[in-house]
Protein backbone atom coordinates (compact mmCIF):
# COMPACT_ATOMS: atom_id res chain seq x y z
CA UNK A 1 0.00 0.00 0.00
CA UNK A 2 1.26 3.49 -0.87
CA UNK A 3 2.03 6.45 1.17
CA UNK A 4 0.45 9.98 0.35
CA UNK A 5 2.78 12.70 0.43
CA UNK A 6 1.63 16.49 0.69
CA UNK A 7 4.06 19.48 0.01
CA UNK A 8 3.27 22.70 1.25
CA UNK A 9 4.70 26.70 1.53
CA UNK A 10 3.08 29.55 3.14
CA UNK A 11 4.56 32.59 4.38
CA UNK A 12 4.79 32.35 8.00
CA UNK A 13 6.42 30.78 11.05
CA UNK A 14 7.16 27.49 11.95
CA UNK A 15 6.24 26.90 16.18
CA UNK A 16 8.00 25.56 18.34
CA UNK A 17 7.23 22.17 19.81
CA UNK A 18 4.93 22.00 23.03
CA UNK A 19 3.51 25.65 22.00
CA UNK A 20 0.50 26.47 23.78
CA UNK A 21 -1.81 28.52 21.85
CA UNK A 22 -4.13 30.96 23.61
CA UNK A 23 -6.96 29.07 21.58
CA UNK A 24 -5.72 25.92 23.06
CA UNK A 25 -7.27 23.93 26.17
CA UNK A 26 -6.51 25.53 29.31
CA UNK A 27 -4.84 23.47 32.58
CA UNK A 28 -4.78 24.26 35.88
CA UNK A 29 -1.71 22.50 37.02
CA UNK A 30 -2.23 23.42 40.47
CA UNK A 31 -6.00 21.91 40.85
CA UNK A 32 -5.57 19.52 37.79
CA UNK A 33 -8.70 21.05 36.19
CA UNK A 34 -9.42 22.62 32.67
CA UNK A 35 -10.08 25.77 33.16
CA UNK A 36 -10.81 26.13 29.53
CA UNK A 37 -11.62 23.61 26.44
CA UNK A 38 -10.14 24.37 23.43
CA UNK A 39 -11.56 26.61 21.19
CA UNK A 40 -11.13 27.50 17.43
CA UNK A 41 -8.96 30.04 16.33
CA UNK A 42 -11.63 32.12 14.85
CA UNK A 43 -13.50 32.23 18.14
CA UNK A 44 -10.58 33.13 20.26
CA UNK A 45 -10.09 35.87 17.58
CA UNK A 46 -13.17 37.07 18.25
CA UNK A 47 -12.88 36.66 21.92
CA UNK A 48 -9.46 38.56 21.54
CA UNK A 49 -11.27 41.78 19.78
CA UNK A 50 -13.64 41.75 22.20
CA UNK A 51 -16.50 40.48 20.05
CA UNK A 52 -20.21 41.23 20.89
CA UNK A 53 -23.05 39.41 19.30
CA UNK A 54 -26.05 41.42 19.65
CA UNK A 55 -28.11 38.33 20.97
CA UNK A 56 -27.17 35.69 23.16
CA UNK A 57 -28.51 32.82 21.00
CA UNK A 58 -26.66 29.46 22.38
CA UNK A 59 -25.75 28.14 26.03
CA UNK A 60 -22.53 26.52 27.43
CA UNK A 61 -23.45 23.21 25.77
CA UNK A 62 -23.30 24.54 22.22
CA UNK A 63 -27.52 24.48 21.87
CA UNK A 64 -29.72 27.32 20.92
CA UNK A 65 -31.37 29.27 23.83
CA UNK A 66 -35.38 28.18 24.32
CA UNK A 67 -37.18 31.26 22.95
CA UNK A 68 -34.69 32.63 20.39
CA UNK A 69 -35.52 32.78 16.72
CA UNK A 70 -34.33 31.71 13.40
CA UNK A 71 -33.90 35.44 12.90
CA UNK A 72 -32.14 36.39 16.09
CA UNK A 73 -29.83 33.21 15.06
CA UNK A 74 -29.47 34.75 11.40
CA UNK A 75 -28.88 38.15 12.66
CA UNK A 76 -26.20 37.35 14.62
CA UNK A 77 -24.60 34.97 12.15
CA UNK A 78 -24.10 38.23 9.78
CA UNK A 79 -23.34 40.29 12.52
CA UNK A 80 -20.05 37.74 13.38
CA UNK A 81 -19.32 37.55 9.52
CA UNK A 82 -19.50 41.76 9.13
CA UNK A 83 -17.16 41.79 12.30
CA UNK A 84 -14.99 39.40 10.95
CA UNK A 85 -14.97 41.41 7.52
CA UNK A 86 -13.25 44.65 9.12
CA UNK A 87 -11.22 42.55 11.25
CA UNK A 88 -10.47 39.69 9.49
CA UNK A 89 -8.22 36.70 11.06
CA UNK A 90 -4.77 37.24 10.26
CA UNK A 91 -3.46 33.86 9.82
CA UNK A 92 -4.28 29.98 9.36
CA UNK A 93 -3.24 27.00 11.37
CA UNK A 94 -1.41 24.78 9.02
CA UNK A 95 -0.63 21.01 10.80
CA UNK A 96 2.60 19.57 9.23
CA UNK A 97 2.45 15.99 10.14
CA UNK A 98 4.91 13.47 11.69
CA UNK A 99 5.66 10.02 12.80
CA UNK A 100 6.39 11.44 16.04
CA UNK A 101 3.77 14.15 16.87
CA UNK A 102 1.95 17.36 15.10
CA UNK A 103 3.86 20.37 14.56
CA UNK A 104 2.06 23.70 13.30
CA UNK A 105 3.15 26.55 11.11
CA UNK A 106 0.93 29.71 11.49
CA UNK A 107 0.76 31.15 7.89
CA UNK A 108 -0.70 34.91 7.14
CA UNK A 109 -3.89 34.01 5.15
CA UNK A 110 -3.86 33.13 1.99
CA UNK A 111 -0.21 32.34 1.52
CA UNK A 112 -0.01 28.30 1.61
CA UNK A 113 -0.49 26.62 -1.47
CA UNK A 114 -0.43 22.77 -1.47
CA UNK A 115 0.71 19.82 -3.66
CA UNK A 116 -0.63 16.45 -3.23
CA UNK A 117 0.70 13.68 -5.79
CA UNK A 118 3.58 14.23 -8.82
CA UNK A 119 5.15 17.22 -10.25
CA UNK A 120 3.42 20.26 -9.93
CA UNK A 121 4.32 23.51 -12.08
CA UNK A 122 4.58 26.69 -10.12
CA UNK A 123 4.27 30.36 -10.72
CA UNK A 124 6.12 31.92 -7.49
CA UNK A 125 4.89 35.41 -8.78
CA UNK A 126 1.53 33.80 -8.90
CA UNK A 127 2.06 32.21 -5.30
CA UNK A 128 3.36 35.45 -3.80
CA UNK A 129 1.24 37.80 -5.01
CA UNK A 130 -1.48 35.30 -3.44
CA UNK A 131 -0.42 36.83 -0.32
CA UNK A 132 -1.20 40.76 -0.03
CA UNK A 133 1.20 42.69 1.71
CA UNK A 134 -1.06 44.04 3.33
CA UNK A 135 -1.90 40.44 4.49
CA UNK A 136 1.76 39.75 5.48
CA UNK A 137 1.46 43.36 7.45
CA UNK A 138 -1.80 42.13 9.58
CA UNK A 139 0.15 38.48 10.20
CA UNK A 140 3.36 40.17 11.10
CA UNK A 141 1.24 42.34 14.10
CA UNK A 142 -0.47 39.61 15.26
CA UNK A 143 2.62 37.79 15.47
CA UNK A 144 4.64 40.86 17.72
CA UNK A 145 1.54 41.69 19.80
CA UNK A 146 -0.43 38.31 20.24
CA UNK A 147 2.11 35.60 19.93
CA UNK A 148 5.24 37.01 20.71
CA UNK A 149 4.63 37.94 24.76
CA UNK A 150 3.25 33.79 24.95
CA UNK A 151 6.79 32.94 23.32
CA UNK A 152 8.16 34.67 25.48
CA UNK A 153 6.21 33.47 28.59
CA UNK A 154 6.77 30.07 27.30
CA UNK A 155 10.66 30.45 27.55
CA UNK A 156 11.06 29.32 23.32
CA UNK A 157 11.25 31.45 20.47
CA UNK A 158 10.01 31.60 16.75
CA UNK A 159 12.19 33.19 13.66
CA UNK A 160 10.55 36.17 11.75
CA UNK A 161 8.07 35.14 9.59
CA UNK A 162 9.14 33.92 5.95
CA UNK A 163 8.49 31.81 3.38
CA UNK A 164 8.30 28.28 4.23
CA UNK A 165 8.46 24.95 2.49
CA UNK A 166 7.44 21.72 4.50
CA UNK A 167 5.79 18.36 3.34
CA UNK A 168 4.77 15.55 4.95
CA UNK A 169 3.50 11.67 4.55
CA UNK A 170 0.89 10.34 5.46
């Protein structure tokens, strides 16, 4: 049987291993509790920019309150997606894949383009100009204000953000 193998570049930075992400589950060492489950990046973003739906419209367990409406539900859906417009995420999670464990690159969006099986031709103008600079400007802040002071915290450190090429079987 065969073995898939997926090659990837992106413009962005390669974390270190045992990174914990401020999206990621959150342990209480001390009272071996989570204090937080994981969450996905786009909802910590939101979390981060101090996002308000207008309506509460589901409860801790994910279901939609007794009483609210398909409307209030739709309202707030383009509420979060207008929000998310003017402050769009700045980057993508992009798993590279191991024998041994997961390791992540975080990528300013739109720069990783993927090959999956043979010979591939590329355009790097094409695959560049994919990513805006104004795209590699809003990665490059949330790197030095959101994920630098957790390096740091974390006693690791990431290089500055540039291209990347990785691949991986699977």
């Amino acid at each position: 049987m065969g073995q898939d193998a997926t090659a990837s570049i992106a413009y962005g930075v390669e974390m270190p291993e045992g990174f914990v992400y401020p999206w990621s589950e959150q342990f209480d060492d001390k009272t071996e509790k989570v204090t937080r489950e994981e969450i996905e990046p786009e909802e910590w973003w939101l979390e981060h920019n101090k996002y308000q739906a207008p309506h509460k419209v589901w409860d801790e367990k994910g279901e939609k309150i007794a009483g609210v409406s398909n409307a209030q539900v739709d309202e707030c859906y383009d509420h979060k997606t207008a929000f998310l417009e003017k402050v769009p995420l700045p980057f993508e999670v992009i798993t590279l894949y191991s024998h041994d464990s997961d390791d992540y690159v975080l990528a300013a969006v739109g720069s990783e383009h993927t090959a999956s099986e043979g010979a591939e031709k590329i355009d790097f103008k094409v695959i560049t100009e994919g990513c805006t600079e104004q795209a590699k400007a809003n990665f490059e802040y949330f790197i030095k204000h959101s994920i630098d002071p957790l390096v740091r915290e974390q006693g690791v450190t990431i290089e500055k953000a540039h291209w990347l090429l990785s691949a991986h079987i699977s």
